[in-house]
C-alpha atoms as a PDB file:
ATOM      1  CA  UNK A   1     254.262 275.369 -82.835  1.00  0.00           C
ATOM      2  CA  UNK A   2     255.362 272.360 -84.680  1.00  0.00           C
ATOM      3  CA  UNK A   3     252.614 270.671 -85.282  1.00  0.00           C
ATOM      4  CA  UNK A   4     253.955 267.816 -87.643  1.00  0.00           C
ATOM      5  CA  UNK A   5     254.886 265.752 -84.356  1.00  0.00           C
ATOM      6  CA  UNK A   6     252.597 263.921 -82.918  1.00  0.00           C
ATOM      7  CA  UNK A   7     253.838 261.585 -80.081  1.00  0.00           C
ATOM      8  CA  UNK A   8     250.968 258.472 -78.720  1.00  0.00           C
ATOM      9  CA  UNK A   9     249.514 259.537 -75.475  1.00  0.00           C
ATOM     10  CA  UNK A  10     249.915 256.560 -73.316  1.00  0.00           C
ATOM     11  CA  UNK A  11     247.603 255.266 -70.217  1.00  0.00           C
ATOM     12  CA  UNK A  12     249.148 252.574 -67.536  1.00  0.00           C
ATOM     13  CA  UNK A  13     246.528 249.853 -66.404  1.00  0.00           C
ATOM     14  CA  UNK A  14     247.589 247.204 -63.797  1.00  0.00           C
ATOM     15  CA  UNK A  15     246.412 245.118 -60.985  1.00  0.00           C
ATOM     16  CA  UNK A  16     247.253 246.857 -58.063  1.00  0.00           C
ATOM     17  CA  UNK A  17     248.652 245.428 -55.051  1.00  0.00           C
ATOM     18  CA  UNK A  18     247.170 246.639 -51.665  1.00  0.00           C
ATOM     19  CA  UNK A  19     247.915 250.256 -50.509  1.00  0.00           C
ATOM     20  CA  UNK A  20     248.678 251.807 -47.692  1.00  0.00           C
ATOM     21  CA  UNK A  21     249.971 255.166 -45.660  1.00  0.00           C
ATOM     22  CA  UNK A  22     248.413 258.236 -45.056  1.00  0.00           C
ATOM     23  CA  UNK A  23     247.968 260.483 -47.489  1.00  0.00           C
ATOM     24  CA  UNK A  24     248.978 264.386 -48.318  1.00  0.00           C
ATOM     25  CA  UNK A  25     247.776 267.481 -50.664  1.00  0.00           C
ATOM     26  CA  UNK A  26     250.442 267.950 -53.515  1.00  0.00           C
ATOM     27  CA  UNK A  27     250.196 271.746 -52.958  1.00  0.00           C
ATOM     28  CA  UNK A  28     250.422 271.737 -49.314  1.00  0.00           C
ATOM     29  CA  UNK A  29     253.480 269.137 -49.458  1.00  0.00           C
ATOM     30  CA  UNK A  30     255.354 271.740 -51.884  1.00  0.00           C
ATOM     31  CA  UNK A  31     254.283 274.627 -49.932  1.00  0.00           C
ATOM     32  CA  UNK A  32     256.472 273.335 -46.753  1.00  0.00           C
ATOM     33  CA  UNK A  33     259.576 272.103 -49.215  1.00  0.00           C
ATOM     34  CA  UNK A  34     259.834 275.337 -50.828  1.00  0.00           C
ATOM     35  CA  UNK A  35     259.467 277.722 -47.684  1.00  0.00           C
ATOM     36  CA  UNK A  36     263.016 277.763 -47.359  1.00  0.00           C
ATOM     37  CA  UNK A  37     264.413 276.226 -50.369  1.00  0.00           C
ATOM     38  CA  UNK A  38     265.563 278.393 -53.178  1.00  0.00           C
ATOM     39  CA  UNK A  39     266.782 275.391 -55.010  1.00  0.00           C
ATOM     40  CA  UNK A  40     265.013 272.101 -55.381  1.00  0.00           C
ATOM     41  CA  UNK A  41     266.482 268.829 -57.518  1.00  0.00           C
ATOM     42  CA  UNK A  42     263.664 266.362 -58.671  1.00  0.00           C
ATOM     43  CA  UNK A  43     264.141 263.009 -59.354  1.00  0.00           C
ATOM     44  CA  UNK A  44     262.434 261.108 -61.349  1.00  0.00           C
ATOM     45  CA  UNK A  45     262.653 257.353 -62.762  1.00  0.00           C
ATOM     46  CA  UNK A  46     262.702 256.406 -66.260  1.00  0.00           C
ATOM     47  CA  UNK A  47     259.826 254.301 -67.837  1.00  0.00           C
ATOM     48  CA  UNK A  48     261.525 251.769 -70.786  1.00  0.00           C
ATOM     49  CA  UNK A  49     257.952 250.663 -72.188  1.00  0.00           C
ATOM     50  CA  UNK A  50     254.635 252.599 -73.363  1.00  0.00           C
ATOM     51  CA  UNK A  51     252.263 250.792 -71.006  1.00  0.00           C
ATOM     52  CA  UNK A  52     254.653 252.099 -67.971  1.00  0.00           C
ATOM     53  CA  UNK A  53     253.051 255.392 -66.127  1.00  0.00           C
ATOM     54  CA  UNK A  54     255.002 258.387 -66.763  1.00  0.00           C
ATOM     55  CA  UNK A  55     256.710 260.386 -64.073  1.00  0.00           C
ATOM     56  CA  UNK A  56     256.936 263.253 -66.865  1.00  0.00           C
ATOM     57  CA  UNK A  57     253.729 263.788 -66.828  1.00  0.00           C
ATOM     58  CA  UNK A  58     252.962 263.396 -63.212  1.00  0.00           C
ATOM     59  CA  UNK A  59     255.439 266.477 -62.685  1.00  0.00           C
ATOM     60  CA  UNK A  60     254.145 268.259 -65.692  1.00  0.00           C
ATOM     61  CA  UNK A  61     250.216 267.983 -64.349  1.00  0.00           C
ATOM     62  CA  UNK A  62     250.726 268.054 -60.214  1.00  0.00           C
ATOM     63  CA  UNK A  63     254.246 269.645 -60.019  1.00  0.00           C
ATOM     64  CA  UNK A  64     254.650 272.596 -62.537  1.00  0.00           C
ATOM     65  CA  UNK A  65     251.713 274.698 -61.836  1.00  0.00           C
ATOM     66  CA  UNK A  66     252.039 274.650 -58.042  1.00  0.00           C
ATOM     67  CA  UNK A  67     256.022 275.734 -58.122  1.00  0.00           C
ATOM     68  CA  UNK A  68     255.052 278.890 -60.645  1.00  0.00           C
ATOM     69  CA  UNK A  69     252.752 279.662 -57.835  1.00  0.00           C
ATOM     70  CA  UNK A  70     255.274 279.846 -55.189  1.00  0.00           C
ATOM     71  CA  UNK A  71     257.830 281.915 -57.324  1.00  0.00           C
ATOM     72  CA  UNK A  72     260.061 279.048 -59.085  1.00  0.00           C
ATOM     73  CA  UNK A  73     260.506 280.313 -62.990  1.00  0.00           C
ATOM     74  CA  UNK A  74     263.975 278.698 -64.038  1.00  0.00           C
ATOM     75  CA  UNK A  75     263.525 274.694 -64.765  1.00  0.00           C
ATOM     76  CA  UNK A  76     266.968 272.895 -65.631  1.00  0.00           C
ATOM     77  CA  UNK A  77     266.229 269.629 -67.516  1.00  0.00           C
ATOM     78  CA  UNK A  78     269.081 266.943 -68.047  1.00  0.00           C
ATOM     79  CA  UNK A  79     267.457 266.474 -71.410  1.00  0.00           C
ATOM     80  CA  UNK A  80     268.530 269.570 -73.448  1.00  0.00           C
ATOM     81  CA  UNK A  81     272.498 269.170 -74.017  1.00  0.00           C
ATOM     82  CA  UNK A  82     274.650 272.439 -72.585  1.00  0.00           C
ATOM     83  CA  UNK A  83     275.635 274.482 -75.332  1.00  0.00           C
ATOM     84  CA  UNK A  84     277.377 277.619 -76.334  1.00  0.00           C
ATOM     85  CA  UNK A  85     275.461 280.651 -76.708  1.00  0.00           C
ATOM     86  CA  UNK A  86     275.078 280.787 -80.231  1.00  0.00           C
ATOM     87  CA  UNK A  87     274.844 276.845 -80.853  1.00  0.00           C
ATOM     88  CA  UNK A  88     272.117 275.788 -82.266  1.00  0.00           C
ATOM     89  CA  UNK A  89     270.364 273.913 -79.492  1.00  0.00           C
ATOM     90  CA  UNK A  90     271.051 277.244 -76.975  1.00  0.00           C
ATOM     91  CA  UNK A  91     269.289 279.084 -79.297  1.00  0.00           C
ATOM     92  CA  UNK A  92     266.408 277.601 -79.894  1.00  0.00           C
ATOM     93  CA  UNK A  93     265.960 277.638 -76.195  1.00  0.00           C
ATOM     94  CA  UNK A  94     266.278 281.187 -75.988  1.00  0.00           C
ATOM     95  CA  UNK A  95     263.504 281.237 -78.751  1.00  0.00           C
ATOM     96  CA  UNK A  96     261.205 278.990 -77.290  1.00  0.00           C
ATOM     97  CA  UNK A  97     261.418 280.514 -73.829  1.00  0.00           C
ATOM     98  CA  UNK A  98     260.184 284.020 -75.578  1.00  0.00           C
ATOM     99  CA  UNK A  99     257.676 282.416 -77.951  1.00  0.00           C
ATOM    100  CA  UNK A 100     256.815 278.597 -77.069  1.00  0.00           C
ATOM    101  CA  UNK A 101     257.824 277.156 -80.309  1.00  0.00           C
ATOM    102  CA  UNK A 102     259.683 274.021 -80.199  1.00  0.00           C
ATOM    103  CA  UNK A 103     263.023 273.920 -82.675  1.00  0.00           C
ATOM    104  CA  UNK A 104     263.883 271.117 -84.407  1.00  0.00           C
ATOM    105  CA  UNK A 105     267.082 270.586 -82.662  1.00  0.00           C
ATOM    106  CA  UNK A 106     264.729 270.526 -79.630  1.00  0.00           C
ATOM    107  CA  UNK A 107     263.193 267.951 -81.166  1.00  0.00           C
ATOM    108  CA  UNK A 108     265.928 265.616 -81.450  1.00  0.00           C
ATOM    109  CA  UNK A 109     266.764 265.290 -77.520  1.00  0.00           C
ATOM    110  CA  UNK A 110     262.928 264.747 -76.714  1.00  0.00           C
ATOM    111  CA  UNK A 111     262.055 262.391 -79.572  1.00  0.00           C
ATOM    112  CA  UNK A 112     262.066 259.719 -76.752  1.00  0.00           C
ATOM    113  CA  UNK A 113     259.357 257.099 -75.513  1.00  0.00           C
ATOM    114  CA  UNK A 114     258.499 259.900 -73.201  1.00  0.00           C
ATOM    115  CA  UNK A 115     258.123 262.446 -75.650  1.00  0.00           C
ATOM    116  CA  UNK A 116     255.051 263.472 -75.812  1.00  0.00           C
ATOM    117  CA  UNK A 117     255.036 264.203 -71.879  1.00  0.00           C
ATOM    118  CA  UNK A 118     258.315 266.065 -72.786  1.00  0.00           C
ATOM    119  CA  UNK A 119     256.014 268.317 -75.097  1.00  0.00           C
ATOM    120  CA  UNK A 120     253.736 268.529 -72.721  1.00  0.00           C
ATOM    121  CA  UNK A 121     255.852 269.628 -69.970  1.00  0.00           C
ATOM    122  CA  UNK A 122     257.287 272.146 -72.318  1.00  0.00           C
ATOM    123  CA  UNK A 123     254.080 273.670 -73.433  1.00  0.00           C
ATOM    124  CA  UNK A 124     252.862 273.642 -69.978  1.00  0.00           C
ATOM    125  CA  UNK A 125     256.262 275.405 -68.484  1.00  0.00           C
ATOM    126  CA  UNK A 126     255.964 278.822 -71.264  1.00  0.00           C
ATOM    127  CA  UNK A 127     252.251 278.796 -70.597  1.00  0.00           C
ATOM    128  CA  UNK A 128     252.912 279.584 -66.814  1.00  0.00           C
ATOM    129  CA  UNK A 129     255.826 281.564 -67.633  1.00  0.00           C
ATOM    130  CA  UNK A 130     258.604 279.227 -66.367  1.00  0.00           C
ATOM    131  CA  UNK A 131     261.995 279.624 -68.488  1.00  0.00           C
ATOM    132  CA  UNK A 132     263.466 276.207 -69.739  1.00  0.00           C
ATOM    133  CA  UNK A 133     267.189 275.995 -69.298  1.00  0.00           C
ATOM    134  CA  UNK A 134     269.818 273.341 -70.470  1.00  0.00           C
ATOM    135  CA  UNK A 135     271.582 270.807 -67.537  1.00  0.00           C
ATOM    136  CA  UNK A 136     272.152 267.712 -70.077  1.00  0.00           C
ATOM    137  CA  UNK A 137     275.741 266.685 -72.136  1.00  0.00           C
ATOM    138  CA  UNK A 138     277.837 268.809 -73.710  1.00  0.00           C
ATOM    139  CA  UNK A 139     276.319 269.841 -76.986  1.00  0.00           C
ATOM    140  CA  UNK A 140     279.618 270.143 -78.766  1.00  0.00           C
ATOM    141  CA  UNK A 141     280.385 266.796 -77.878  1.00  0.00           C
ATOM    142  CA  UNK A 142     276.711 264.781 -78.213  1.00  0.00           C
ATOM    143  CA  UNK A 143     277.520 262.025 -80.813  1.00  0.00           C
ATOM    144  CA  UNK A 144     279.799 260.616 -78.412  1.00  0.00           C
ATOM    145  CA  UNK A 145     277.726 260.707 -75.092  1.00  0.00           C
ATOM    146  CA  UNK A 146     273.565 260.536 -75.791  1.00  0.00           C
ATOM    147  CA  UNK A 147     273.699 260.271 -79.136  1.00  0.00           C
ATOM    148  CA  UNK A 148     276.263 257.180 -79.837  1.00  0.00           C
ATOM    149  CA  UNK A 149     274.939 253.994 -79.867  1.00  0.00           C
ATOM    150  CA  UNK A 150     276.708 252.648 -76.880  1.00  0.00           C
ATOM    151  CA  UNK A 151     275.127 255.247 -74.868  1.00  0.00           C
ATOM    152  CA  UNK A 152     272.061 252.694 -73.580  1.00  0.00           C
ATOM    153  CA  UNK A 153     275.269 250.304 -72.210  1.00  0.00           C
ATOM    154  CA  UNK A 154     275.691 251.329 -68.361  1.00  0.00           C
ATOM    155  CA  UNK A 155     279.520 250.376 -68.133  1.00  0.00           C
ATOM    156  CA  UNK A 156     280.272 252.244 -71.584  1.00  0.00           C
ATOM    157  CA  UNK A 157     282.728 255.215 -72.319  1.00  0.00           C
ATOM    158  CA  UNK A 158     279.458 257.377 -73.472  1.00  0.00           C
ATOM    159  CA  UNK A 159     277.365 256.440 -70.798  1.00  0.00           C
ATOM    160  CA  UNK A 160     280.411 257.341 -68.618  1.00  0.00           C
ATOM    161  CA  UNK A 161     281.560 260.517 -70.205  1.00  0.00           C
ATOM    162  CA  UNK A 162     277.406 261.654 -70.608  1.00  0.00           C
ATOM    163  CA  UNK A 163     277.166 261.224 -67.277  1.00  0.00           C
ATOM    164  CA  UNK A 164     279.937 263.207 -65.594  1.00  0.00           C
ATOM    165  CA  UNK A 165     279.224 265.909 -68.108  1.00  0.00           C
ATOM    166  CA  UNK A 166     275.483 266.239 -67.015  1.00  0.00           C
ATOM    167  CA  UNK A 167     276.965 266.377 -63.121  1.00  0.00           C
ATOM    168  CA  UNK A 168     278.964 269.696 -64.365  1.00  0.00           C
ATOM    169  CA  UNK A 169     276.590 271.175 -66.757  1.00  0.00           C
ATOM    170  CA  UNK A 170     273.562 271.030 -64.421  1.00  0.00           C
ATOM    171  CA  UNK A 171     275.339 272.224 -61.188  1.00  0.00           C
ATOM    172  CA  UNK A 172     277.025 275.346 -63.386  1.00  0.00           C
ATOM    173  CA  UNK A 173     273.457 275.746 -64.437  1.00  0.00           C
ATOM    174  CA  UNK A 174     271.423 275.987 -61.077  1.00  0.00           C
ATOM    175  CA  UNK A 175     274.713 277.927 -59.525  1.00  0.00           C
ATOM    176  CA  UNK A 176     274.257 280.684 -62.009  1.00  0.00           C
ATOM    177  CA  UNK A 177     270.700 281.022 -61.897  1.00  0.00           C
ATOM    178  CA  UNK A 178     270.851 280.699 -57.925  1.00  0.00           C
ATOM    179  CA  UNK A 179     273.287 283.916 -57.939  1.00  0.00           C
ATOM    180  CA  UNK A 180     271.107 285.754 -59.923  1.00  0.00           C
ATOM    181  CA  UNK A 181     269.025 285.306 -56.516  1.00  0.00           C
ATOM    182  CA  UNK A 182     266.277 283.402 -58.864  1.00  0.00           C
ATOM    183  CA  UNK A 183     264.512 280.187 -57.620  1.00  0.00           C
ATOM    184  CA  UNK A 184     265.484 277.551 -59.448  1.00  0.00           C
ATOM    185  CA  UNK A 185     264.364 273.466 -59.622  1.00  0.00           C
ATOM    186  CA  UNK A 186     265.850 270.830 -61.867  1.00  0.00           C
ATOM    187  CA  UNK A 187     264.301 267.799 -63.256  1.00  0.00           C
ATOM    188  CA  UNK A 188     266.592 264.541 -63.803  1.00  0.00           C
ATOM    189  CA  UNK A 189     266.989 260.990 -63.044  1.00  0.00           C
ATOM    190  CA  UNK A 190     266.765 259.974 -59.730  1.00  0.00           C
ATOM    191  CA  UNK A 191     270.649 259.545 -59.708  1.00  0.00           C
ATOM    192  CA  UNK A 192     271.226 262.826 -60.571  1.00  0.00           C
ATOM    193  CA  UNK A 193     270.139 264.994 -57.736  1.00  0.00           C
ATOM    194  CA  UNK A 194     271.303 262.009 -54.855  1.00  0.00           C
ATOM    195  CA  UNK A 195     272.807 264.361 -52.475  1.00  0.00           C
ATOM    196  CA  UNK A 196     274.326 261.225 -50.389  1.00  0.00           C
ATOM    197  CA  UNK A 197     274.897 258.869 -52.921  1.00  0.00           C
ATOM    198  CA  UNK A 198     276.426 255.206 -52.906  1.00  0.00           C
ATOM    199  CA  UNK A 199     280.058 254.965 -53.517  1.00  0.00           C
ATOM    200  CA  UNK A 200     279.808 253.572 -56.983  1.00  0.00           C
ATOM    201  CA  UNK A 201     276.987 256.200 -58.076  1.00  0.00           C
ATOM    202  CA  UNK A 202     278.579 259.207 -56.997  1.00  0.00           C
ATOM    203  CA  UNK A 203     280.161 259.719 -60.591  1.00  0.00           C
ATOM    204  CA  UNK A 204     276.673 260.456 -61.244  1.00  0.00           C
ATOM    205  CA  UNK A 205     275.027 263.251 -58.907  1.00  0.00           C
ATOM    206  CA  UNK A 206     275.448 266.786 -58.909  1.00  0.00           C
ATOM    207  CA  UNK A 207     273.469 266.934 -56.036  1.00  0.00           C
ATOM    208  CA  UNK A 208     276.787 265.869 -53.854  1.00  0.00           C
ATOM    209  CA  UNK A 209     278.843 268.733 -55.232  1.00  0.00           C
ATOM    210  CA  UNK A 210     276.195 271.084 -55.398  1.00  0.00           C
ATOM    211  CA  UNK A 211     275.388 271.136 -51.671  1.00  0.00           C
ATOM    212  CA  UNK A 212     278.860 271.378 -50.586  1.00  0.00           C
ATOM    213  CA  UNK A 213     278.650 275.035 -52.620  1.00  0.00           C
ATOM    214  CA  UNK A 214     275.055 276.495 -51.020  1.00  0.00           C
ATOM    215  CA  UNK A 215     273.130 274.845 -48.279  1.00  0.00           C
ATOM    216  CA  UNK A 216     269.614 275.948 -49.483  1.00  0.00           C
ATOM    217  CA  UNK A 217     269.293 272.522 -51.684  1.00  0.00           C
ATOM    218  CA  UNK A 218     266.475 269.855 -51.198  1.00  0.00           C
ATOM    219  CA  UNK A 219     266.367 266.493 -53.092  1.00  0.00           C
ATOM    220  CA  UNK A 220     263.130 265.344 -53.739  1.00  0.00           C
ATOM    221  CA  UNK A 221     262.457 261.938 -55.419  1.00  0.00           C
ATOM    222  CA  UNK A 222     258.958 261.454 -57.178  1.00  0.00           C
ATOM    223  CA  UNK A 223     258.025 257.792 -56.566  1.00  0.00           C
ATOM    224  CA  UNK A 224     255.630 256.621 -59.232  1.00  0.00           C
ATOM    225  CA  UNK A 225     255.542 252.549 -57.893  1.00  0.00           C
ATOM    226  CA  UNK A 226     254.935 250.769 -60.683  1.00  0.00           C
ATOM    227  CA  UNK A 227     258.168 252.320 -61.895  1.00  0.00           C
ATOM    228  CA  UNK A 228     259.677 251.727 -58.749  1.00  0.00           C
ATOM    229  CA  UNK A 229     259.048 248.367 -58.723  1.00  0.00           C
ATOM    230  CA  UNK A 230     260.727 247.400 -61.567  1.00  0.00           C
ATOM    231  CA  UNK A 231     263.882 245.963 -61.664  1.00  0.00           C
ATOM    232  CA  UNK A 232     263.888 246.823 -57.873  1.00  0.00           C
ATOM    233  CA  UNK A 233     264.674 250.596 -59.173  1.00  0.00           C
ATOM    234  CA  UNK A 234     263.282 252.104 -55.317  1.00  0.00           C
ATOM    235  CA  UNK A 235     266.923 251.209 -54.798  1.00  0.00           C
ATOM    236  CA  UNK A 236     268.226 254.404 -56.185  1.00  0.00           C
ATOM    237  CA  UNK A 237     265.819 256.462 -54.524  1.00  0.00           C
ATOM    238  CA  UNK A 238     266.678 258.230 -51.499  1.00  0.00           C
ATOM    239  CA  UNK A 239     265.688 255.895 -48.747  1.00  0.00           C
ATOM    240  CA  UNK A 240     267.333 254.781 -45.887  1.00  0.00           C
ATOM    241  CA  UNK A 241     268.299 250.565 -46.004  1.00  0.00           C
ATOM    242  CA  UNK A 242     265.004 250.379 -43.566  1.00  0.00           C
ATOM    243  CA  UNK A 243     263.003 252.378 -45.472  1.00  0.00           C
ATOM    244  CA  UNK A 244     263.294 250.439 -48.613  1.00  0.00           C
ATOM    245  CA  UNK A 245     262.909 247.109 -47.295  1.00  0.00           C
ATOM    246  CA  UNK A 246     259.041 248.545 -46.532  1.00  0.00           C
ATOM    247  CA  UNK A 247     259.131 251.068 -49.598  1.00  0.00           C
ATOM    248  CA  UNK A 248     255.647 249.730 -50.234  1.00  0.00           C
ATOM    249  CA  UNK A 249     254.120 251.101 -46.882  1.00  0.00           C
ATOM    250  CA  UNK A 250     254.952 254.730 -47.601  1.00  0.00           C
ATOM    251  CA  UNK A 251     252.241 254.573 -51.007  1.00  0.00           C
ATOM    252  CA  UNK A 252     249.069 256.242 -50.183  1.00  0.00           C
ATOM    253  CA  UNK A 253     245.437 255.253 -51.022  1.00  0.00           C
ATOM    254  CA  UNK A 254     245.530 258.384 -52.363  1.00  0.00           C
ATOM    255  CA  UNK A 255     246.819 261.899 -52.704  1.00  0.00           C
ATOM    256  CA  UNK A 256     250.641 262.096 -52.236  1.00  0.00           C
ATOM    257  CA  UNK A 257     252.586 261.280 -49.188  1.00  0.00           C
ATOM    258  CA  UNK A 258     255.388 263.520 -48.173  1.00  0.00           C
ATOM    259  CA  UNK A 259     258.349 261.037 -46.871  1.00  0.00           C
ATOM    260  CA  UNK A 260     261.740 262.268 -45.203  1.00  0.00           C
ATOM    261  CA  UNK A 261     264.754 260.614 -47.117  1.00  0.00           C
ATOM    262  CA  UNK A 262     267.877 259.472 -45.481  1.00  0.00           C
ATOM    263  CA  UNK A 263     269.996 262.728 -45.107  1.00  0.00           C
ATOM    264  CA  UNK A 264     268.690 265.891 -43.973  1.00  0.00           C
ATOM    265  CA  UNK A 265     267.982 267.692 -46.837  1.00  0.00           C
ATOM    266  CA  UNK A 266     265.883 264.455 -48.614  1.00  0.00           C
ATOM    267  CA  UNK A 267     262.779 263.966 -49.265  1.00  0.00           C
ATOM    268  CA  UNK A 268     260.327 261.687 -51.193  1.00  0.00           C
ATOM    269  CA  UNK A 269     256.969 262.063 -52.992  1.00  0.00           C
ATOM    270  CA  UNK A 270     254.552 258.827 -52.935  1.00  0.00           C
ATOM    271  CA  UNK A 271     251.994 258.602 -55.391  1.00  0.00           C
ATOM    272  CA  UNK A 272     249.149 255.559 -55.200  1.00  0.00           C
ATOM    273  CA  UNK A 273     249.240 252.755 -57.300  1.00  0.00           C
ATOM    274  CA  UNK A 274     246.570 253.068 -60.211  1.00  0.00           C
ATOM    275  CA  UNK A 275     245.804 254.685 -63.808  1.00  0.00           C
ATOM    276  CA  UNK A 276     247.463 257.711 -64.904  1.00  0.00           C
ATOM    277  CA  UNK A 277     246.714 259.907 -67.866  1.00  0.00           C
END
């Protein structure tokens, strides 16, 4: 392992508002979403700050070792660019799926705020035996999409061009692994995996396209609310207009809740307010 990395561990303290709803069991929640669901698209939202909770490592912790358990061994991550075969950042994947070691080209698409979640994920995924595959940017072309400095710009040509190639490269991905007859479940932003989305977001989901090609698709949103609450970010999450004037009343004391989204195959996944490590 490389061991010359070493990213802060960071811990979210706030004063919590007052919480509400019912509350679920992680494992029972994914038990009923994965019963007939050979594909599942999780959506997270990005934290911008170090004090912000991490959804990363939420999923990592809760998320991971429950889905190994019900047969789901292929993980498609926006943050690994698509490559060819022998490119650099393809194999490195191939290596660390056999042996856990993290390549330095690796390194360079997870040296992020969140990266030592990303690490953590990663480590946790080849411990249980789940196989990490590539859904990001095209690797050939990276210095102009996630790796040019217009990227963070929402109305820019990279951010533009990044996004409709992670919309291709990810639904290729899970297509290929799904015809292999393997269970497969992606991790991206919230955006991503919208399989109704708004007008002016569509350039950005593969969820829309990919559901048109198999049925058996779920999006589920994970719904940290301090991260939610920011910049009025529940607003991309899968909610009906009702549903996220009240957002707040579907967040547990604790536990998760399990909340249906606004199309058929949606779903949500509350967490309380509170400390995470």
């Amino acid at each position: 392992m490389t061991s010359s990395i070493v990213f802060p561990i960071d811990i979210f303290v706030s004063t919590l508002p007052p919480q509400q709803g019912k509350s679920d069991d992680i494992e029972e929640v994914l038990g009923k979403l994965t019963k007939n669901s050979p594909i599942l698209l999780f959506g997270y939202t990005h934290r911008e700050k170090p004090a912000h909770p991490s959804a990363i490592a939420v999923f990592t912790k809760e998320i991971l070792p429950v889905m190994k358990k019900r047969g789901y061994r292929d993980l498609v991550i926006e943050v690994f660019p698509a490559g060819e075969p022998d490119d650099p950042i393809e194999q490195e994947l191939k290596q660390f799926n056999a042996t856990g070691k993290i390549g330095e080209e690796m390194l360079k698409f997870i040296n992020v705020l969140d990266g030592s979640n990303f690490v953590l994920l990663l480590w946790t995924a080849h411990k249980l035996g789940i196989q990490i595959h590539s859904g990001g940017v095209d690797y050939a072309t990276r210095e102009e999409t996630v790796l040019h400095s217009d990227f963070v710009l929402g109305n820019s040509e990279a951010f533009k061009k990044a996004n409709e190639q992670i919309v291709k490269n990810a639904q290729t991905k899970i297509l290929g692994l799904h015809k292999q007859k393997r269970k497969v479940f992606a991790l991206n932003g919230c955006l991503h995996n919208d399989l109704d989305p708004l007008p002016e977001k569509a350039f950005q989901s593969f969820g829309a396209p990919l559901v048109k090609d198999t049925p058996n698709v779920l999006e589920i949103d994970l719904v940290i609310p301090e991260l939610s609450l920011r910049k009025s970010y529940y607003k991309d999450l899968a909610l009906t207009k009702i549903q996220k004037k009240n957002w707040r009343n579907f967040v547990p004391k604790q536990g998760v809740k399990l909340v249906p989204g606004k199309s058929k195959k949606s779903y949500l996944i509350f967490w309380p307010w509170g400390k995470r490590d």
